[in-house]
PDB file of N, CA and C in Angstrom:
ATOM      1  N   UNK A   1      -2.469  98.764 127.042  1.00  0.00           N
ATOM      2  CA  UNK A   1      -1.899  98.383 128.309  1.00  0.00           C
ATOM      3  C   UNK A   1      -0.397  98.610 128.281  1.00  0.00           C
ATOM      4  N   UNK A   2       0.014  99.425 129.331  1.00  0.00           N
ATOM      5  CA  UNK A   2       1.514  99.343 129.311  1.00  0.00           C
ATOM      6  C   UNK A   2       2.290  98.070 130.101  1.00  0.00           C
ATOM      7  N   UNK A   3       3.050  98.097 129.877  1.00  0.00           N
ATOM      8  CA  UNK A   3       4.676  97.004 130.381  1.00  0.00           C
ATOM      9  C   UNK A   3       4.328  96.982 131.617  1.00  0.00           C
ATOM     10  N   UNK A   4       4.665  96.086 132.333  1.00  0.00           N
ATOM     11  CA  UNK A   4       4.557  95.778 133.782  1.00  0.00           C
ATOM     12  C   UNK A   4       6.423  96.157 133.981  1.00  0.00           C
ATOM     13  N   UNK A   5       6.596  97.317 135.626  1.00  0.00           N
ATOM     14  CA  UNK A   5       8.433  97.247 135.357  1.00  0.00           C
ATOM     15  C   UNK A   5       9.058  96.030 135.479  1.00  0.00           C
ATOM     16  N   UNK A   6       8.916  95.350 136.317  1.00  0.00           N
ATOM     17  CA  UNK A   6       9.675  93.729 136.012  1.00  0.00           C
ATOM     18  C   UNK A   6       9.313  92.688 135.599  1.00  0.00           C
ATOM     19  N   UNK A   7       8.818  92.875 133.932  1.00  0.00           N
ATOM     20  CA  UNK A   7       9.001  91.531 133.191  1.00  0.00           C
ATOM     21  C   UNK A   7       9.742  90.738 132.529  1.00  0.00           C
ATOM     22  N   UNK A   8       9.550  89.594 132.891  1.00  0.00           N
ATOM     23  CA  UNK A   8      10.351  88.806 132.284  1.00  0.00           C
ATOM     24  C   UNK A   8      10.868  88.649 131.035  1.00  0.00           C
ATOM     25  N   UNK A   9      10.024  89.113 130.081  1.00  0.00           N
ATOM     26  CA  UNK A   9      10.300  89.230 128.609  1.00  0.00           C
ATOM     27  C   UNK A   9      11.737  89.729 127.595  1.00  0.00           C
ATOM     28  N   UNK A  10      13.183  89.411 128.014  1.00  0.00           N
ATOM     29  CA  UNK A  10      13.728  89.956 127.846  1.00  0.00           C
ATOM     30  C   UNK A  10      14.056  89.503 125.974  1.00  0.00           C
ATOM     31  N   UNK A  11      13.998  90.268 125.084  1.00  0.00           N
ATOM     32  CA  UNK A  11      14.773  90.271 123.992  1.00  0.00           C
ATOM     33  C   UNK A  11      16.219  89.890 123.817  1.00  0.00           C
ATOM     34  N   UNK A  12      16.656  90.032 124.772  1.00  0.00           N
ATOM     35  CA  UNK A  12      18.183  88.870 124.284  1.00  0.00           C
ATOM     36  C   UNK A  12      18.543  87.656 125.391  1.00  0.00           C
ATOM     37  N   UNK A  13      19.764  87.497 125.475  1.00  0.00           N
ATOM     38  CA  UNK A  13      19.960  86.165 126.106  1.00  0.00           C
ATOM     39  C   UNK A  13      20.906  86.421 127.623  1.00  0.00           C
ATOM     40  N   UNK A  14      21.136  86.118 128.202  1.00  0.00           N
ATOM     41  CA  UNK A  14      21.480  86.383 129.701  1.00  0.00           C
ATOM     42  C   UNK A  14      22.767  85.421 129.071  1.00  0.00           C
ATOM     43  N   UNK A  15      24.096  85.650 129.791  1.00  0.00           N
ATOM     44  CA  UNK A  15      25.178  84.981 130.118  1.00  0.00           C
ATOM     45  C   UNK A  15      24.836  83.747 130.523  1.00  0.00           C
ATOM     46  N   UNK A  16      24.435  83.503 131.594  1.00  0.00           N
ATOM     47  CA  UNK A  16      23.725  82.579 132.379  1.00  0.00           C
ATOM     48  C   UNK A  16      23.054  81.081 131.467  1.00  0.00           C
ATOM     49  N   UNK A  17      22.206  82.030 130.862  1.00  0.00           N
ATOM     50  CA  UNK A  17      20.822  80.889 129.594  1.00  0.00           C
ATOM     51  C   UNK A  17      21.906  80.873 128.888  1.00  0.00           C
ATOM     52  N   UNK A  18      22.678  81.562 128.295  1.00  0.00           N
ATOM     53  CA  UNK A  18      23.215  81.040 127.309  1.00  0.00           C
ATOM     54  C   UNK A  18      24.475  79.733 127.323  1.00  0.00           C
ATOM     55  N   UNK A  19      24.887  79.616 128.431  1.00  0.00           N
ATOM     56  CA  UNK A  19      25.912  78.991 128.778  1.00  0.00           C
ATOM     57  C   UNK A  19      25.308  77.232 129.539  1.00  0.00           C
ATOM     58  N   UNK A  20      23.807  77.800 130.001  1.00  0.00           N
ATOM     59  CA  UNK A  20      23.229  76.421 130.558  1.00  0.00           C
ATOM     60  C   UNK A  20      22.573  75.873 129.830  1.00  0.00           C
ATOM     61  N   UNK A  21      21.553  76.845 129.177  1.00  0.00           N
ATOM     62  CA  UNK A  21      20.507  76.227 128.100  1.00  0.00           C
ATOM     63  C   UNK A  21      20.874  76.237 126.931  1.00  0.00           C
ATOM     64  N   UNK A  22      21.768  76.714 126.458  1.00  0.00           N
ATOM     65  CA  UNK A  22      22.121  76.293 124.705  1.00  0.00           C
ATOM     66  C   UNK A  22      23.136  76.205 124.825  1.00  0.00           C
ATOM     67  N   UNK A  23      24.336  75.724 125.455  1.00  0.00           N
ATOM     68  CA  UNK A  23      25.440  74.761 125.203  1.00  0.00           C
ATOM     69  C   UNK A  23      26.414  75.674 124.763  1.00  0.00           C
ATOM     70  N   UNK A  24      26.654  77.389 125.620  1.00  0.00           N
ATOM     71  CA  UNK A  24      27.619  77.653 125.421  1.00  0.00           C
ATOM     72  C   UNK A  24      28.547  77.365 126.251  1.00  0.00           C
ATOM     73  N   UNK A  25      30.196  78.159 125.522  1.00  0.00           N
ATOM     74  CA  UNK A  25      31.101  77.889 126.383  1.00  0.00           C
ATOM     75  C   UNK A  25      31.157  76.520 126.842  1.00  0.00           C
ATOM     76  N   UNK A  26      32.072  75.176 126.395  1.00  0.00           N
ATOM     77  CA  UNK A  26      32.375  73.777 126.423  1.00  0.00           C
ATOM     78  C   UNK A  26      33.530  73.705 127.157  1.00  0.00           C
ATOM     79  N   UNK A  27      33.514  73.008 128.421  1.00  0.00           N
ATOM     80  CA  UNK A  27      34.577  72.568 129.277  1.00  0.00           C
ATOM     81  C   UNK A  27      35.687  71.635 128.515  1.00  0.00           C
ATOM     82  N   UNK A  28      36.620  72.694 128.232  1.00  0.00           N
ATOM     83  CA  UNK A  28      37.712  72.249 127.735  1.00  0.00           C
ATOM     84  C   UNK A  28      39.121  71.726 128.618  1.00  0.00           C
ATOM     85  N   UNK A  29      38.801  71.387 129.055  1.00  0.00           N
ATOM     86  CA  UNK A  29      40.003  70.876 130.230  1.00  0.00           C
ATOM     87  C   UNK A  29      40.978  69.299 129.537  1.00  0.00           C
ATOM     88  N   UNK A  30      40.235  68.804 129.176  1.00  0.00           N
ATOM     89  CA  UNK A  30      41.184  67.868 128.417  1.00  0.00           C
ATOM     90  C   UNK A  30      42.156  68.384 127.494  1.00  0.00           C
ATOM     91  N   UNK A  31      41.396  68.691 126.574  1.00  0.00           N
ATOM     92  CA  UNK A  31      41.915  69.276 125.687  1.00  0.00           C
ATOM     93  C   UNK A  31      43.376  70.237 125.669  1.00  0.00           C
ATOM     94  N   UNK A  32      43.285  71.246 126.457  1.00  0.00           N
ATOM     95  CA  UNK A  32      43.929  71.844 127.497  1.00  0.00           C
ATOM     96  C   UNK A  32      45.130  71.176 127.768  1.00  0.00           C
ATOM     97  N   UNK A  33      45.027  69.627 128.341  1.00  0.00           N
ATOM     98  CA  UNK A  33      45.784  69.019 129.421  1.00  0.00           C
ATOM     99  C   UNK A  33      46.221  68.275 127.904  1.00  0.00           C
ATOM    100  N   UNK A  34      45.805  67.974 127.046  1.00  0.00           N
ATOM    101  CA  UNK A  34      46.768  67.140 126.098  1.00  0.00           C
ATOM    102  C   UNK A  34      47.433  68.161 125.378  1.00  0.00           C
ATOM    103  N   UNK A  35      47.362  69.397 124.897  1.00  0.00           N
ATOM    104  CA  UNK A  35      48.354  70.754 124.391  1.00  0.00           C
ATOM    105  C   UNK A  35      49.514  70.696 125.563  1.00  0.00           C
ATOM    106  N   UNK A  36      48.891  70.697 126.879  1.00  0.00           N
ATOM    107  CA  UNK A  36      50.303  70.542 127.992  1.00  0.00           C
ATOM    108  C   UNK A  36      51.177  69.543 128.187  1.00  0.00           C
ATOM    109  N   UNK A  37      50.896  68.570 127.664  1.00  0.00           N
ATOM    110  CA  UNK A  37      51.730  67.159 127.590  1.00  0.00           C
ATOM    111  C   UNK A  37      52.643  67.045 126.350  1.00  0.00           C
ATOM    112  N   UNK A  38      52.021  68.028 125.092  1.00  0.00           N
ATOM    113  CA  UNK A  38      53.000  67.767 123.841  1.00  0.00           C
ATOM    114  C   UNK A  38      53.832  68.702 123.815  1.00  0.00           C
ATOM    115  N   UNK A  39      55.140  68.695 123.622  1.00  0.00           N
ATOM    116  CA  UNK A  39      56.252  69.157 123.209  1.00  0.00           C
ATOM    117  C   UNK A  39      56.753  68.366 121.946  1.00  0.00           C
ATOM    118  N   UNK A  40      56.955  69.781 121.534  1.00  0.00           N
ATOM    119  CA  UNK A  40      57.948  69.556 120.157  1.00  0.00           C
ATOM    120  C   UNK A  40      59.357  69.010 119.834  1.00  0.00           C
ATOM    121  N   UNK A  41      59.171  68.393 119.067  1.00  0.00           N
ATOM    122  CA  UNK A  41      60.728  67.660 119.003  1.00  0.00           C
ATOM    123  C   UNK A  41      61.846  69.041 118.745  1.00  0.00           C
ATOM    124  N   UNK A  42      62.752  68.898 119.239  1.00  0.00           N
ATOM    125  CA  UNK A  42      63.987  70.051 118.838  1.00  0.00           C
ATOM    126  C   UNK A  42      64.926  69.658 117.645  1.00  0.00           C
ATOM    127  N   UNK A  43      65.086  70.526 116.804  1.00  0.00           N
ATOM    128  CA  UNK A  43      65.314  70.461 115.351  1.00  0.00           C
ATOM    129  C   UNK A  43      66.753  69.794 115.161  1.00  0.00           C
ATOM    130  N   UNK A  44      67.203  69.178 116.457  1.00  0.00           N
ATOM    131  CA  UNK A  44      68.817  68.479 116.880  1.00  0.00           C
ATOM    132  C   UNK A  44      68.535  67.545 116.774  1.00  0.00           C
ATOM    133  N   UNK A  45      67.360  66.686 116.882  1.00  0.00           N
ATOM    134  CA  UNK A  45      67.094  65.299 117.345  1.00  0.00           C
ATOM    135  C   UNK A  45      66.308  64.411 116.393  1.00  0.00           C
ATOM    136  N   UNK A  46      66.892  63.272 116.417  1.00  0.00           N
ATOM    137  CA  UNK A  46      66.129  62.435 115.108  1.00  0.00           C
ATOM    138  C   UNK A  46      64.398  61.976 115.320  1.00  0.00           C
ATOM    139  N   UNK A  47      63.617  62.280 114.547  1.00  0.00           N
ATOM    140  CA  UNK A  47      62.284  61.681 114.871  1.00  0.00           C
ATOM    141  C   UNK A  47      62.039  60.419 115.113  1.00  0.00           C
ATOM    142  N   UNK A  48      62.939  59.548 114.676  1.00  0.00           N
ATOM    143  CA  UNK A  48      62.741  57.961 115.325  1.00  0.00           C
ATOM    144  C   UNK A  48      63.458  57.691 116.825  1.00  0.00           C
ATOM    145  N   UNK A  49      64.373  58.141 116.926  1.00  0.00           N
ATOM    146  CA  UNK A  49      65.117  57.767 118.304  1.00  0.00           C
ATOM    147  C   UNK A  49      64.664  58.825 119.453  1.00  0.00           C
ATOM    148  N   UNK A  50      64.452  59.774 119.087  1.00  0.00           N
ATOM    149  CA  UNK A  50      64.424  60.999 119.242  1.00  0.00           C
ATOM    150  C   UNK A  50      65.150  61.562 120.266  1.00  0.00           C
ATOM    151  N   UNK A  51      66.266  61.193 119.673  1.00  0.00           N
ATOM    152  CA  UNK A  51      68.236  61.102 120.836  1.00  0.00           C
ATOM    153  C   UNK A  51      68.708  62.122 119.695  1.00  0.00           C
ATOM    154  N   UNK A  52      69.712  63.082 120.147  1.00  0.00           N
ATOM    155  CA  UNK A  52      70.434  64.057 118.910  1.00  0.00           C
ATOM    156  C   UNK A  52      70.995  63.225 118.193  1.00  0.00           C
ATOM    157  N   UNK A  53      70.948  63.612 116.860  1.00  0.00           N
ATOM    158  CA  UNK A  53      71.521  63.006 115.973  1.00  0.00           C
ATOM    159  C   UNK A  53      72.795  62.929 115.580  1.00  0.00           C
ATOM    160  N   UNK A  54      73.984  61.998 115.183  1.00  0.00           N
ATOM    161  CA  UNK A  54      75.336  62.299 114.314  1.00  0.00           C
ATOM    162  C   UNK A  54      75.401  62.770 113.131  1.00  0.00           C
ATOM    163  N   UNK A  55      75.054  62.011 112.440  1.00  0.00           N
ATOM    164  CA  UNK A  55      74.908  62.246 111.125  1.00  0.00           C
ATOM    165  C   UNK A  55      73.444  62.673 110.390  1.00  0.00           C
ATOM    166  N   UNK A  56      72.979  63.783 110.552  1.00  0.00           N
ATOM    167  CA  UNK A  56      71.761  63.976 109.966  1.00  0.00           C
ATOM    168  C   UNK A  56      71.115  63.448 108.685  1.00  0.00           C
ATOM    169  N   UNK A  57      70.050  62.707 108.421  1.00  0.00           N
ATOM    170  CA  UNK A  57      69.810  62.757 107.095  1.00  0.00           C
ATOM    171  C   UNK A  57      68.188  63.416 106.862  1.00  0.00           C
ATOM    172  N   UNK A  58      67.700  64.306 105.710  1.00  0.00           N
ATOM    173  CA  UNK A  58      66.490  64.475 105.355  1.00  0.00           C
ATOM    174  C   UNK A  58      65.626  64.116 104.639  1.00  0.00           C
ATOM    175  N   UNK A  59      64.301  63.730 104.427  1.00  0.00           N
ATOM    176  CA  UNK A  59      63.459  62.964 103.314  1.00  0.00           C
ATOM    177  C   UNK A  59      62.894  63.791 102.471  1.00  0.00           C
ATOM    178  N   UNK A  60      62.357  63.469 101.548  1.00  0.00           N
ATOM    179  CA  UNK A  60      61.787  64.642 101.205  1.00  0.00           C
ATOM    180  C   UNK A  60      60.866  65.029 101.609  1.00  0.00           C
ATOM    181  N   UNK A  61      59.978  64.715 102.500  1.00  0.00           N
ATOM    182  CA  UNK A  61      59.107  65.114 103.218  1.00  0.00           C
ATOM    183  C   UNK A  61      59.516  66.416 104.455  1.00  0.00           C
ATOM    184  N   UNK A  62      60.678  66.267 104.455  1.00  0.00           N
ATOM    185  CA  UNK A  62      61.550  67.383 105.518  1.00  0.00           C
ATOM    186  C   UNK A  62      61.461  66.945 106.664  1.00  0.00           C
ATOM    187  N   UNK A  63      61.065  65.543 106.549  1.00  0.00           N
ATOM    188  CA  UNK A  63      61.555  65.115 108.207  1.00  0.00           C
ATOM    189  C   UNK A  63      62.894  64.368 108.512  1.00  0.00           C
ATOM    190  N   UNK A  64      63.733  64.827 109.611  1.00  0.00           N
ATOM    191  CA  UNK A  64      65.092  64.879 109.854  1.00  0.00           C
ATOM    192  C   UNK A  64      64.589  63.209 110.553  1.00  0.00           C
ATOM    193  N   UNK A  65      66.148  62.627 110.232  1.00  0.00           N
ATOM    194  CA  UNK A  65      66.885  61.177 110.495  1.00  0.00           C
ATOM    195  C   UNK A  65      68.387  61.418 111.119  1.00  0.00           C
ATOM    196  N   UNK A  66      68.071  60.437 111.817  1.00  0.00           N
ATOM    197  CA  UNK A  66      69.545  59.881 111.943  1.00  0.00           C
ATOM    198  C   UNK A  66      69.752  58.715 110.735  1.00  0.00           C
ATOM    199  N   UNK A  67      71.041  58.676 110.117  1.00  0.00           N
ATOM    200  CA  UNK A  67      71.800  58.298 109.242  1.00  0.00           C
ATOM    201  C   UNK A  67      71.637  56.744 109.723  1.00  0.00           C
ATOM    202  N   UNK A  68      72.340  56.048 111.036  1.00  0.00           N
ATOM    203  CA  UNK A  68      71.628  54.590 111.377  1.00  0.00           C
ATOM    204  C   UNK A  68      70.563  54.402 111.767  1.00  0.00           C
ATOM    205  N   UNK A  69      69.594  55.433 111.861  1.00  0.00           N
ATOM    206  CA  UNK A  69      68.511  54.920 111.998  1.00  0.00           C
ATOM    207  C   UNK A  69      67.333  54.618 110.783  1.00  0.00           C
ATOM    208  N   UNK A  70      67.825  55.752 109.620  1.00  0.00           N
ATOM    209  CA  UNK A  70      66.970  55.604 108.451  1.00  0.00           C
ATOM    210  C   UNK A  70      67.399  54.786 107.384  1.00  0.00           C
TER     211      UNK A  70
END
């Protein structure tokens, strides 16, 4: 018996199935929105106050201080 032309039987996966029925592609929108909220401290400013610093000091960990604040 040959193939019927439009069967359903397809050997791979549709965009579609793959995205509804096995959990591709995950709505990342939070995620997203908390990368857009963080900014980096600027390498002027003390990590505790996080106001520019006077007197710089460093730990050994390489995180920058202010001098009255550490």
């Amino acid at each position: 018996m040959g193939k019927k032309q439009h069967q359903k039987d397809k050997l791979y996966l549709t965009t579609t199935e793959w995205k509804e029925t096995y959990g591709g592609h995950k709505d990342d929108t939070g995620r997203r929105m908390q990368r857009a909220f963080f900014k980096r401290l600027p390498i002027t400013h003390c990590s505790l106050s996080l106001l520019p610093f006077e007197d710089p000091v460093c730990s050994q960990d390489g995180i920058i201080f202010d001098l009255t604040y550490a």
